[in-house]
PDB file of N, CA and C in Angstrom:
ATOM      1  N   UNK A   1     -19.893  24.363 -24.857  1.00  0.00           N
ATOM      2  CA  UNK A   1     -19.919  23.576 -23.628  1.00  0.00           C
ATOM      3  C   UNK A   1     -18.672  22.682 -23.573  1.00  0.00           C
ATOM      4  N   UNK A   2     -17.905  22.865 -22.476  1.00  0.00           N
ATOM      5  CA  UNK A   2     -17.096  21.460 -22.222  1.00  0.00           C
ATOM      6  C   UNK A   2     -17.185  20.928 -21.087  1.00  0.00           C
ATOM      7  N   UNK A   3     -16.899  19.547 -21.128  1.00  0.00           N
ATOM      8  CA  UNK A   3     -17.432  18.339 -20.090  1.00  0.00           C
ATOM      9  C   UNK A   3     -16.565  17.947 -19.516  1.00  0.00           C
ATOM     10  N   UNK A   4     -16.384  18.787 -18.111  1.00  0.00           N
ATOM     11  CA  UNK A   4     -14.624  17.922 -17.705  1.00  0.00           C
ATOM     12  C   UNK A   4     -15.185  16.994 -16.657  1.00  0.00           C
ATOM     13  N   UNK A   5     -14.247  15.992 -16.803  1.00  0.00           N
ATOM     14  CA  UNK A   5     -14.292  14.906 -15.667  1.00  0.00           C
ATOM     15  C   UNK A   5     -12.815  14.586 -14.988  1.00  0.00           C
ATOM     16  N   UNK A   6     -13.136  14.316 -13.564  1.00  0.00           N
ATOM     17  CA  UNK A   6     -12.270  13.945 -13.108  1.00  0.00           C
ATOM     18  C   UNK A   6     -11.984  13.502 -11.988  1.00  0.00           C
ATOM     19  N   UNK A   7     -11.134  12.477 -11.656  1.00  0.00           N
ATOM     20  CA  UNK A   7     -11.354  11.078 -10.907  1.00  0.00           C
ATOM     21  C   UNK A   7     -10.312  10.967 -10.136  1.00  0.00           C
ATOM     22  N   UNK A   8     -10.091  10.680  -8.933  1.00  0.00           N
ATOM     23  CA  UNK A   8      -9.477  10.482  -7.886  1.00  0.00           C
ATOM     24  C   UNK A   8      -9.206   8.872  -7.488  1.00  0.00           C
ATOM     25  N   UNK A   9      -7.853   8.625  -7.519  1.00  0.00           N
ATOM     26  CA  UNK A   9      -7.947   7.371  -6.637  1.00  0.00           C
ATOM     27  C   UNK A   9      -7.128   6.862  -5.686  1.00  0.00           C
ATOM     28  N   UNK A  10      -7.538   6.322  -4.498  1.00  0.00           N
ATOM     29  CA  UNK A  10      -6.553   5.963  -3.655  1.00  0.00           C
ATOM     30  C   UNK A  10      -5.874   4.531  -3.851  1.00  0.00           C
ATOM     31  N   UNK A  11      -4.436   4.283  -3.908  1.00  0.00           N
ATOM     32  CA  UNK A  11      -4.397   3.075  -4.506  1.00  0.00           C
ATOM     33  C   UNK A  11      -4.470   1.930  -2.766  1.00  0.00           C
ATOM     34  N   UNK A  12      -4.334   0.895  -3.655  1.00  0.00           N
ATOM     35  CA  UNK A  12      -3.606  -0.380  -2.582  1.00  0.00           C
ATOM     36  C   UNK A  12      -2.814  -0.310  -1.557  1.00  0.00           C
ATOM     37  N   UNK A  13      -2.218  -0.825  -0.526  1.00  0.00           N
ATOM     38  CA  UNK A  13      -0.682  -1.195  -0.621  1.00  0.00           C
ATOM     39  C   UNK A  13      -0.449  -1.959  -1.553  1.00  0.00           C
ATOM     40  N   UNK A  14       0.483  -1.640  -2.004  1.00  0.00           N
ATOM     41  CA  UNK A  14       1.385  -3.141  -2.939  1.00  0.00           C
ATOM     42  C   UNK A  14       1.985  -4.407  -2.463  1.00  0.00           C
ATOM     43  N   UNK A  15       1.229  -5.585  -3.191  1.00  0.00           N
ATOM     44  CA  UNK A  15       2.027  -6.661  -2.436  1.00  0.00           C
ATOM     45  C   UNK A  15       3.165  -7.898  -3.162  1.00  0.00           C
ATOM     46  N   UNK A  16       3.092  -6.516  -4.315  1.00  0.00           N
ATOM     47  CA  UNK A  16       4.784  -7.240  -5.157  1.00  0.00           C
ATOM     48  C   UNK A  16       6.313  -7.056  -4.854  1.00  0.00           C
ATOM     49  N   UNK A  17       6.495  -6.296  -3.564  1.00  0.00           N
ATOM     50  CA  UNK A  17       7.413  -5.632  -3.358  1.00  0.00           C
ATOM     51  C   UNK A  17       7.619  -4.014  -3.967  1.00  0.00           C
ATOM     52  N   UNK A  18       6.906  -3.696  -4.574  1.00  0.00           N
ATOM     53  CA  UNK A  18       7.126  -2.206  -5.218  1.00  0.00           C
ATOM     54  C   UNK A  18       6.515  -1.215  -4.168  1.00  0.00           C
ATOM     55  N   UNK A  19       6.754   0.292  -3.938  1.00  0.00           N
ATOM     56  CA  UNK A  19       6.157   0.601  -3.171  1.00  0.00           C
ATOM     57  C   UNK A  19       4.840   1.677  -3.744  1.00  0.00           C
ATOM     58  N   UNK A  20       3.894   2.083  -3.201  1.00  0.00           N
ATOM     59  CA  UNK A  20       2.991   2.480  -3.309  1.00  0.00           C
ATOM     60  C   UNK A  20       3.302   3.727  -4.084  1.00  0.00           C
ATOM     61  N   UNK A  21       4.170   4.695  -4.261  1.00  0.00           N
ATOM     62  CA  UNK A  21       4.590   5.396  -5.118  1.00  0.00           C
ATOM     63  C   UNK A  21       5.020   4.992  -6.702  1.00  0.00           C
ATOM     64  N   UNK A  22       5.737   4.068  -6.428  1.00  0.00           N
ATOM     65  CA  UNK A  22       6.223   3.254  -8.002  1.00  0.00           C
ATOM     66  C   UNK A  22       5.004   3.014  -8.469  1.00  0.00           C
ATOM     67  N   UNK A  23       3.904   2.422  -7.730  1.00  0.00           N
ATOM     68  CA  UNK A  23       2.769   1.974  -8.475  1.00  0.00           C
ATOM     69  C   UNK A  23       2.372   3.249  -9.195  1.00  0.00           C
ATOM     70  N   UNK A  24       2.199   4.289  -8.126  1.00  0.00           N
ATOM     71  CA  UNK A  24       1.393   5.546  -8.288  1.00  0.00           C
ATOM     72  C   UNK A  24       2.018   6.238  -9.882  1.00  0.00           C
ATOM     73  N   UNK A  25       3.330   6.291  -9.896  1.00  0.00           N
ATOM     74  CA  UNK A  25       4.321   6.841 -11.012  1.00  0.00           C
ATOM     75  C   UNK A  25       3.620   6.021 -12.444  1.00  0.00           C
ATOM     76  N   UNK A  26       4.509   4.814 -12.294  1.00  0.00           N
ATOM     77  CA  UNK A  26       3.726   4.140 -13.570  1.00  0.00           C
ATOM     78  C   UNK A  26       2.252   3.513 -13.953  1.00  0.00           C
ATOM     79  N   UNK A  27       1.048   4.144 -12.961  1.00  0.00           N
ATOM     80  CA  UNK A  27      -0.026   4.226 -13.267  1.00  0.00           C
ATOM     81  C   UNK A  27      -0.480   5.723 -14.275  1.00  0.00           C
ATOM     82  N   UNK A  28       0.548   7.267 -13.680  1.00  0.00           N
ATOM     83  CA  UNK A  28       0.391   7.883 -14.023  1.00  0.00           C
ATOM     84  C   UNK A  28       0.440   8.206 -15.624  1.00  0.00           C
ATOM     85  N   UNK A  29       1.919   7.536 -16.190  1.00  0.00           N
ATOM     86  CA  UNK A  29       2.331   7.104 -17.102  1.00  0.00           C
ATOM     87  C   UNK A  29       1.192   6.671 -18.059  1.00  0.00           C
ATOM     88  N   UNK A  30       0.848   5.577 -17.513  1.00  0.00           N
ATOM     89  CA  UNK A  30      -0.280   4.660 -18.657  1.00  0.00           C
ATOM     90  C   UNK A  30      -1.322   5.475 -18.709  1.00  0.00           C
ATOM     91  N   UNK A  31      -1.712   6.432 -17.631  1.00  0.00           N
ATOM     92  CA  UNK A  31      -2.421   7.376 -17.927  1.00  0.00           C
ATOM     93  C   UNK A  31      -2.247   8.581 -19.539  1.00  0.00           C
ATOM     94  N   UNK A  32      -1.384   8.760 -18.896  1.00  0.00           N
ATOM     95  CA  UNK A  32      -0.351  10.027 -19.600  1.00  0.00           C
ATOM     96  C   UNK A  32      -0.663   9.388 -21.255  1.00  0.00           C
ATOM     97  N   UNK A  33      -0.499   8.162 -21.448  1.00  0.00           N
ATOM     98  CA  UNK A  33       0.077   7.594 -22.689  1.00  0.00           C
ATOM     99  C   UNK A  33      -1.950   7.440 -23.379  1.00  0.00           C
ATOM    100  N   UNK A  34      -2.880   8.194 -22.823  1.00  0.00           N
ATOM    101  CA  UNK A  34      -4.219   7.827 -23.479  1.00  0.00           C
ATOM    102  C   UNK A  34      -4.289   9.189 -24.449  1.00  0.00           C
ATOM    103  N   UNK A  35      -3.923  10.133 -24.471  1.00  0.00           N
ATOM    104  CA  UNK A  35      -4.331  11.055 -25.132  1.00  0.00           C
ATOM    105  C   UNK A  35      -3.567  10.935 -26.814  1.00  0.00           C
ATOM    106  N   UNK A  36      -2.744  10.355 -26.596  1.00  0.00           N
ATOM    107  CA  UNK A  36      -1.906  10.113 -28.160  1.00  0.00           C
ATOM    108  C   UNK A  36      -2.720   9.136 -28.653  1.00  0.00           C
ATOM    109  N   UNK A  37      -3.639   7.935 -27.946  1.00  0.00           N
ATOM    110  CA  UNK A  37      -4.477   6.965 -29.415  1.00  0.00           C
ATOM    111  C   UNK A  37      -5.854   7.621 -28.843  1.00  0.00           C
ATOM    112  N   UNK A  38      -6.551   8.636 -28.066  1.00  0.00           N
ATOM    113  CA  UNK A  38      -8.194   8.599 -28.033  1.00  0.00           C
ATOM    114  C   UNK A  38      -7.993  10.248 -28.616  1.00  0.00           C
ATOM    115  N   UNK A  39      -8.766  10.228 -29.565  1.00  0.00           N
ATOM    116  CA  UNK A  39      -8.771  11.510 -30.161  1.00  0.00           C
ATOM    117  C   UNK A  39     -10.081  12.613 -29.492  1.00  0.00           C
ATOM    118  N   UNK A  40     -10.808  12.008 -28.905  1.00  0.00           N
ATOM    119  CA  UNK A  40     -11.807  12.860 -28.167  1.00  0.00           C
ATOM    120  C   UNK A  40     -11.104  13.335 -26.861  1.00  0.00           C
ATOM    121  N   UNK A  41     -10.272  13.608 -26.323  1.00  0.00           N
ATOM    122  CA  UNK A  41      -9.698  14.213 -25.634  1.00  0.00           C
ATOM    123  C   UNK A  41      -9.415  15.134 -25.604  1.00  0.00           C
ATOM    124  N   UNK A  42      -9.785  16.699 -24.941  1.00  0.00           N
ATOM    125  CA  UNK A  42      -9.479  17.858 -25.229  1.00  0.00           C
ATOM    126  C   UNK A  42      -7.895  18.299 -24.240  1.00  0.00           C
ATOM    127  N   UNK A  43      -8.202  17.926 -23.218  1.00  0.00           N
ATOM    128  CA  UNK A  43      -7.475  18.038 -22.283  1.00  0.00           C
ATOM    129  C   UNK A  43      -7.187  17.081 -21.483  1.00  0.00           C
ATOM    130  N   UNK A  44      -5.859  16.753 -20.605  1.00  0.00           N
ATOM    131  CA  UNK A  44      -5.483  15.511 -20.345  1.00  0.00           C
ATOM    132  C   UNK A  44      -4.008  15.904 -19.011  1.00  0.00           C
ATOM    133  N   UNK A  45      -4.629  15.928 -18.095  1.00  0.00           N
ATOM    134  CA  UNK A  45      -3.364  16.193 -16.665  1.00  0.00           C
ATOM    135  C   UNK A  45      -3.465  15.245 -15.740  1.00  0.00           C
ATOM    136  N   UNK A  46      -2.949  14.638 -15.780  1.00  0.00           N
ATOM    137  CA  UNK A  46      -2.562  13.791 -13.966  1.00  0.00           C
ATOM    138  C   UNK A  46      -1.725  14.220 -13.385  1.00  0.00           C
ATOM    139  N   UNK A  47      -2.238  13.949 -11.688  1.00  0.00           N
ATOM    140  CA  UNK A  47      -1.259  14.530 -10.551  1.00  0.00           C
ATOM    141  C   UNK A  47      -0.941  13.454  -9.721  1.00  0.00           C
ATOM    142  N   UNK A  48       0.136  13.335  -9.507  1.00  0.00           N
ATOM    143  CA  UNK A  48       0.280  12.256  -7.979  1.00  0.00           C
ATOM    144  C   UNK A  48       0.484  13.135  -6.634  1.00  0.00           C
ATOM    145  N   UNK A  49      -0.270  13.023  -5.728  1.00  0.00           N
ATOM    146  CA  UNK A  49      -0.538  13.363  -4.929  1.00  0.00           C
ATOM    147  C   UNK A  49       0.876  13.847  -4.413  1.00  0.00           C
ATOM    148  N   UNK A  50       1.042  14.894  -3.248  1.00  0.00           N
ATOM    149  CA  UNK A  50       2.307  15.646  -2.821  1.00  0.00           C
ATOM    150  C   UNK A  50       2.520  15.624  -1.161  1.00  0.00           C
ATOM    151  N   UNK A  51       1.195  15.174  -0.672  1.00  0.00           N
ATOM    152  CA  UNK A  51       0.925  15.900   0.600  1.00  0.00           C
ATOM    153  C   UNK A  51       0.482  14.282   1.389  1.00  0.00           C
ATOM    154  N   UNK A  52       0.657  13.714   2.613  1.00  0.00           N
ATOM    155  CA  UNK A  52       0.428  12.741   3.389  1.00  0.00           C
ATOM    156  C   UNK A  52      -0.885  13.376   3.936  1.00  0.00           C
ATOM    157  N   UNK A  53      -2.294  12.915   3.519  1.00  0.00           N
ATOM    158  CA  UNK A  53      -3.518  13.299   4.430  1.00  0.00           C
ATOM    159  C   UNK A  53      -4.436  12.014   4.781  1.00  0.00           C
ATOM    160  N   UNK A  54      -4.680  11.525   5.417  1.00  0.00           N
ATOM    161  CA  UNK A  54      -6.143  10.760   6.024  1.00  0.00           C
ATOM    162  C   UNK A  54      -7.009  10.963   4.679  1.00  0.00           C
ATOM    163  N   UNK A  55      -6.981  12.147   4.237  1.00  0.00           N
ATOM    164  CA  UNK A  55      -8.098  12.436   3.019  1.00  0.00           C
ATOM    165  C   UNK A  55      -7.548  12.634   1.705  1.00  0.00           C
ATOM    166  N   UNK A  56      -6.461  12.512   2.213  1.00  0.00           N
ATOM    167  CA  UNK A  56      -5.855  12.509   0.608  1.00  0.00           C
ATOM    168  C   UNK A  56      -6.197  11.418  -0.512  1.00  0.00           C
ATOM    169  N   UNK A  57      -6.177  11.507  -1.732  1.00  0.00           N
ATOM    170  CA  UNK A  57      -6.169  10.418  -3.157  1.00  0.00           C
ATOM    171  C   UNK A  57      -4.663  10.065  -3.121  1.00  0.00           C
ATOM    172  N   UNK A  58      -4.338   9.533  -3.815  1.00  0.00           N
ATOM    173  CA  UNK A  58      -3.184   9.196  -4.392  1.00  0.00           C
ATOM    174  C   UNK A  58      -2.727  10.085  -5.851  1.00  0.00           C
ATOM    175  N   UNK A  59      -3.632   9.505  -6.711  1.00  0.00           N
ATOM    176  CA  UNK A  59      -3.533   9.727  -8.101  1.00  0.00           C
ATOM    177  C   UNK A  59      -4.822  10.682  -8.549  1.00  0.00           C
ATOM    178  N   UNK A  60      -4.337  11.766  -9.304  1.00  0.00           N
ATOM    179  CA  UNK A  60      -6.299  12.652  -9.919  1.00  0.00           C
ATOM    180  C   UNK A  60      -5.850  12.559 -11.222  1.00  0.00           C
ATOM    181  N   UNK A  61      -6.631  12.711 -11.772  1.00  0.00           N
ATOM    182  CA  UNK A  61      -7.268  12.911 -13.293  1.00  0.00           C
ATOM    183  C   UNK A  61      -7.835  14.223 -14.021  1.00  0.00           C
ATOM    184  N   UNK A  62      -7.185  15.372 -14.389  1.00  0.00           N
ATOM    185  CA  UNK A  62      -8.681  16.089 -14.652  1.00  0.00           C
ATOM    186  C   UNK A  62      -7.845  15.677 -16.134  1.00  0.00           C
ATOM    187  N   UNK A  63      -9.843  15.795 -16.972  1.00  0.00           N
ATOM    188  CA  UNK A  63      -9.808  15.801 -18.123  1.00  0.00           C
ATOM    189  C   UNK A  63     -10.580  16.949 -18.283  1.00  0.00           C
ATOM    190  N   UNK A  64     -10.807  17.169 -20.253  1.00  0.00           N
ATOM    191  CA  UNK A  64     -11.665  18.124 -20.933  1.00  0.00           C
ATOM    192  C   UNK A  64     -12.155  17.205 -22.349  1.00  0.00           C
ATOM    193  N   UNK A  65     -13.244  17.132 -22.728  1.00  0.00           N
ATOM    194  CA  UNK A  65     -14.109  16.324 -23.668  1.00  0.00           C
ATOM    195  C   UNK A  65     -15.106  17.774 -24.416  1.00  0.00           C
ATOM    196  N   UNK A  66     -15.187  18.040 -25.764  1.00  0.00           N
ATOM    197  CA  UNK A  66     -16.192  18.700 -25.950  1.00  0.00           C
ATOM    198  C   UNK A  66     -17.768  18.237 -26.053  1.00  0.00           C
ATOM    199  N   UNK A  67     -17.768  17.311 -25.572  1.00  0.00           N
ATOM    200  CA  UNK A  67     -19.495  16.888 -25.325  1.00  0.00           C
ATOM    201  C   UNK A  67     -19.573  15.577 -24.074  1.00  0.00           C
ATOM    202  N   UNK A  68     -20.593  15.126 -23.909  1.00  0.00           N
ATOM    203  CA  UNK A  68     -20.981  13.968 -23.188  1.00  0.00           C
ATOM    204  C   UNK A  68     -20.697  12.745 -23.833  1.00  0.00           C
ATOM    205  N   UNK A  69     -21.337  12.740 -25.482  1.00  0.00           N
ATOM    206  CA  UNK A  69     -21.003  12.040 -26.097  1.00  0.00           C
ATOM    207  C   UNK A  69     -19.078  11.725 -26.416  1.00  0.00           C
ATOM    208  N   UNK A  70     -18.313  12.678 -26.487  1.00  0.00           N
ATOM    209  CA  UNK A  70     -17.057  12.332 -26.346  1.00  0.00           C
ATOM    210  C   UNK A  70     -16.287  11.786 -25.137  1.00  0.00           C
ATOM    211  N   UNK A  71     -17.064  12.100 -24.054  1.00  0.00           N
ATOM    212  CA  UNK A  71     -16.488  11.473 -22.697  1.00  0.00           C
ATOM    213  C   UNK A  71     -16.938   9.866 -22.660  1.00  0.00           C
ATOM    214  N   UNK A  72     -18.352   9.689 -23.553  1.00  0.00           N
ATOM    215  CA  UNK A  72     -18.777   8.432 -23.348  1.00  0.00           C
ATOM    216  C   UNK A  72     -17.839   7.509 -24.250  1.00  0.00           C
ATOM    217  N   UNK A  73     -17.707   8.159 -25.628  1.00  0.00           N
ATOM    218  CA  UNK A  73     -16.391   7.556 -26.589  1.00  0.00           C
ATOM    219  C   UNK A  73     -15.247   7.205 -25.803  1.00  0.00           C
ATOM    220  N   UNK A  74     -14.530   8.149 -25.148  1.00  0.00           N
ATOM    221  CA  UNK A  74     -13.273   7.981 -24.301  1.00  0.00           C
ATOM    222  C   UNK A  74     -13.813   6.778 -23.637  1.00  0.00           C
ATOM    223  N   UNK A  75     -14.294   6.732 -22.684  1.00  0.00           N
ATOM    224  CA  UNK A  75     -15.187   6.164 -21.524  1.00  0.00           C
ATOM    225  C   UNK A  75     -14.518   3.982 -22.458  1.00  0.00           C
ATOM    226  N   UNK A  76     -15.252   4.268 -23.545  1.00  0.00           N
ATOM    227  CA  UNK A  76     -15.367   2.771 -24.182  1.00  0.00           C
ATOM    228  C   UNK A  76     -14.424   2.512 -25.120  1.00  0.00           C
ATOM    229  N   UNK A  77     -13.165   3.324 -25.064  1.00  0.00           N
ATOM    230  CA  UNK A  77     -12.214   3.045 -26.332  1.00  0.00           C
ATOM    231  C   UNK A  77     -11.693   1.997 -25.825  1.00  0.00           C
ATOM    232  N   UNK A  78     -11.087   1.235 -26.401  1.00  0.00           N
ATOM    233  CA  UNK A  78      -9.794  -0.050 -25.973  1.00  0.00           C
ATOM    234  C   UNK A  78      -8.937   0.339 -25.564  1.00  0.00           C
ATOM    235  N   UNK A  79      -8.204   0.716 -25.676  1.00  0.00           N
ATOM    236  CA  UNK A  79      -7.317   1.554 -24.400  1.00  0.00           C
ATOM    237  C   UNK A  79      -7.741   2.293 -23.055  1.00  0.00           C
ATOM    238  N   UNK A  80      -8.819   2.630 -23.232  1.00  0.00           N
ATOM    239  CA  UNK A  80      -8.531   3.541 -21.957  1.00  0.00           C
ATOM    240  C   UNK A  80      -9.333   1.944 -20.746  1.00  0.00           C
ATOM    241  N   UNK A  81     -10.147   1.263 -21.348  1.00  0.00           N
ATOM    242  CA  UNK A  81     -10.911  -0.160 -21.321  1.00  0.00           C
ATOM    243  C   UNK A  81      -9.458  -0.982 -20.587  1.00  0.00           C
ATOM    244  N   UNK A  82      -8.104  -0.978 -20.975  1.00  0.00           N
ATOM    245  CA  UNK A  82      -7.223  -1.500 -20.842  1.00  0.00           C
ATOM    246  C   UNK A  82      -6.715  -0.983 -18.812  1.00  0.00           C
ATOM    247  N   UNK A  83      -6.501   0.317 -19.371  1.00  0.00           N
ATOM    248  CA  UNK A  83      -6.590   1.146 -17.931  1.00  0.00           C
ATOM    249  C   UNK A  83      -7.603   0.791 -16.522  1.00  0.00           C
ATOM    250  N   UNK A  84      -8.457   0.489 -16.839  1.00  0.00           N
ATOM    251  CA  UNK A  84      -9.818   0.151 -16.150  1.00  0.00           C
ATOM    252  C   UNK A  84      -9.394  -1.120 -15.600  1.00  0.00           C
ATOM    253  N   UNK A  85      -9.103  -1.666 -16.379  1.00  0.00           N
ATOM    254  CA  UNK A  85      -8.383  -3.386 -15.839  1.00  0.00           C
ATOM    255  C   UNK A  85      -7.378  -3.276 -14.487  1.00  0.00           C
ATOM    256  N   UNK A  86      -6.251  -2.151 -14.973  1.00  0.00           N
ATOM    257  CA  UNK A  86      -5.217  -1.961 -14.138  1.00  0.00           C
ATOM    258  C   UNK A  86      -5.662  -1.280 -13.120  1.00  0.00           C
ATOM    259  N   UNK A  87      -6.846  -0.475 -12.934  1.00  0.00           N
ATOM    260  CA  UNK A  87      -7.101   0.173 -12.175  1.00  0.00           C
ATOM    261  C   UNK A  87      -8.256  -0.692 -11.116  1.00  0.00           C
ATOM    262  N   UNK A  88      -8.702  -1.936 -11.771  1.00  0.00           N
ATOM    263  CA  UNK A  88      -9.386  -2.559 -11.286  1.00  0.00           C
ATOM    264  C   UNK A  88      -8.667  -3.340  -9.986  1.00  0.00           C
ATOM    265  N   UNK A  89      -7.012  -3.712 -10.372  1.00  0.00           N
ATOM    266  CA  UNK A  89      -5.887  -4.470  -9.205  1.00  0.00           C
ATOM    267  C   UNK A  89      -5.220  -3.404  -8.694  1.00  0.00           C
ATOM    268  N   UNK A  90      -5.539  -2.457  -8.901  1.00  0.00           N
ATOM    269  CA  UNK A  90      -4.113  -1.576  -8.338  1.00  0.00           C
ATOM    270  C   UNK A  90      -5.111  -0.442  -7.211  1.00  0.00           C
ATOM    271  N   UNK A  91      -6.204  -0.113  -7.200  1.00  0.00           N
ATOM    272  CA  UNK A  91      -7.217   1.122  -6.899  1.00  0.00           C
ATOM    273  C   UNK A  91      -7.849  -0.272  -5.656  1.00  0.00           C
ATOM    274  N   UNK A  92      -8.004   1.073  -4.355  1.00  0.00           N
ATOM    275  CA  UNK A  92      -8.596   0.668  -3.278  1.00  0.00           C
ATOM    276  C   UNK A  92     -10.161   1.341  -3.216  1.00  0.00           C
ATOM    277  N   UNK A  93      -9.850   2.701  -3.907  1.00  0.00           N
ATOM    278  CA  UNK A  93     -11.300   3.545  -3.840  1.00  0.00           C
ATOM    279  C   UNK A  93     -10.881   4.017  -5.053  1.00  0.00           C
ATOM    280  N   UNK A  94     -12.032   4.934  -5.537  1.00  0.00           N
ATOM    281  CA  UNK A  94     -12.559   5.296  -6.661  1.00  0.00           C
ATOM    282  C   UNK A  94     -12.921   6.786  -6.641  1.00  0.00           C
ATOM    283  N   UNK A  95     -13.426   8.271  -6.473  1.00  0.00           N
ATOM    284  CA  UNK A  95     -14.446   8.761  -6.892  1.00  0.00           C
ATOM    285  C   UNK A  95     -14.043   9.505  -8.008  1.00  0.00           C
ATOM    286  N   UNK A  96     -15.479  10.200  -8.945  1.00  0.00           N
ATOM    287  CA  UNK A  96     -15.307  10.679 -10.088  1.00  0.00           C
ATOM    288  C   UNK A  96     -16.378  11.830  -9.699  1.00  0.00           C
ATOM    289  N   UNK A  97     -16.035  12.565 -10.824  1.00  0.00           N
ATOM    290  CA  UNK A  97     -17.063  13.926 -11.025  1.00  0.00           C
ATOM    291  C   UNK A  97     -17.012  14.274 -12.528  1.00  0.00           C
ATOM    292  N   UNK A  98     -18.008  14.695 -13.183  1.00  0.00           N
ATOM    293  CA  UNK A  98     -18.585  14.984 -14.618  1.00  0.00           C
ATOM    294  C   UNK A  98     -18.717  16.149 -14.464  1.00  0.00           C
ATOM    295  N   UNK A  99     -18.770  17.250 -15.078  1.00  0.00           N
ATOM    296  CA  UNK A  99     -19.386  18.417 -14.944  1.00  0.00           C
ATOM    297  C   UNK A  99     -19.395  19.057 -16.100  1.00  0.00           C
ATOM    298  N   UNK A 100     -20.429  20.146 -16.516  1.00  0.00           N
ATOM    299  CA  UNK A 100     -20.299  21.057 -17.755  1.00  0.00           C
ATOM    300  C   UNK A 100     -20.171  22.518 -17.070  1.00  0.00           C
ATOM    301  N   UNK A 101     -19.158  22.994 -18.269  1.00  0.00           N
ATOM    302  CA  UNK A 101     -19.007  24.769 -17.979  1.00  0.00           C
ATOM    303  C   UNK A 101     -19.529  25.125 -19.279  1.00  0.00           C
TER     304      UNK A 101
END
């Protein structure tokens, strides 16, 4: 069984002067940078969005975890806990999906 999850988000505008792409780039980054300290990670891709839609995300996520229990590990490591913060000022919406194949 593997447990992929994966999460969509639309960000902010930015109101530091940076633009909504820069955010998008070096969110991707800090993303990018979780699979080198969480060892329950099977798989690990982010996309920044390509296309201008009404329905578009900004930023996706897919991951791969070999159990529930490893997504829940990921889920509570200190780092990825760190991410959550940034994603807490920078993210306008949210959604996620879990699934097993």
């Amino acid at each position: 069984m593997i447990v992929k999850h994966i999460v969509m988000w639309r960000l902010k505008e930015p109101t530091s002067g940076s633009s909504k792409e820069a955010v998008a780039r070096s969110f991707k980054l800090r993303l990018e940078a979780l699979p080198q300290v969480i060892p329950e990670i099977r798989y690990y891709e982010v996309g920044l969005n390509l296309k201008d839609s009404e329905r578009a995300a900004d930023v996706v996520l897919y991951s791969e975890f070999d159990s529930l229990e490893a997504l829940a590990s990921y889920s509570l490591h200190p780092a990825h806990l760190e991410v959550v913060e940034l994603v807490r000022e920078i993210a306008a919406e949210s959604r996620v999906v879990d699934y097993e194949t």
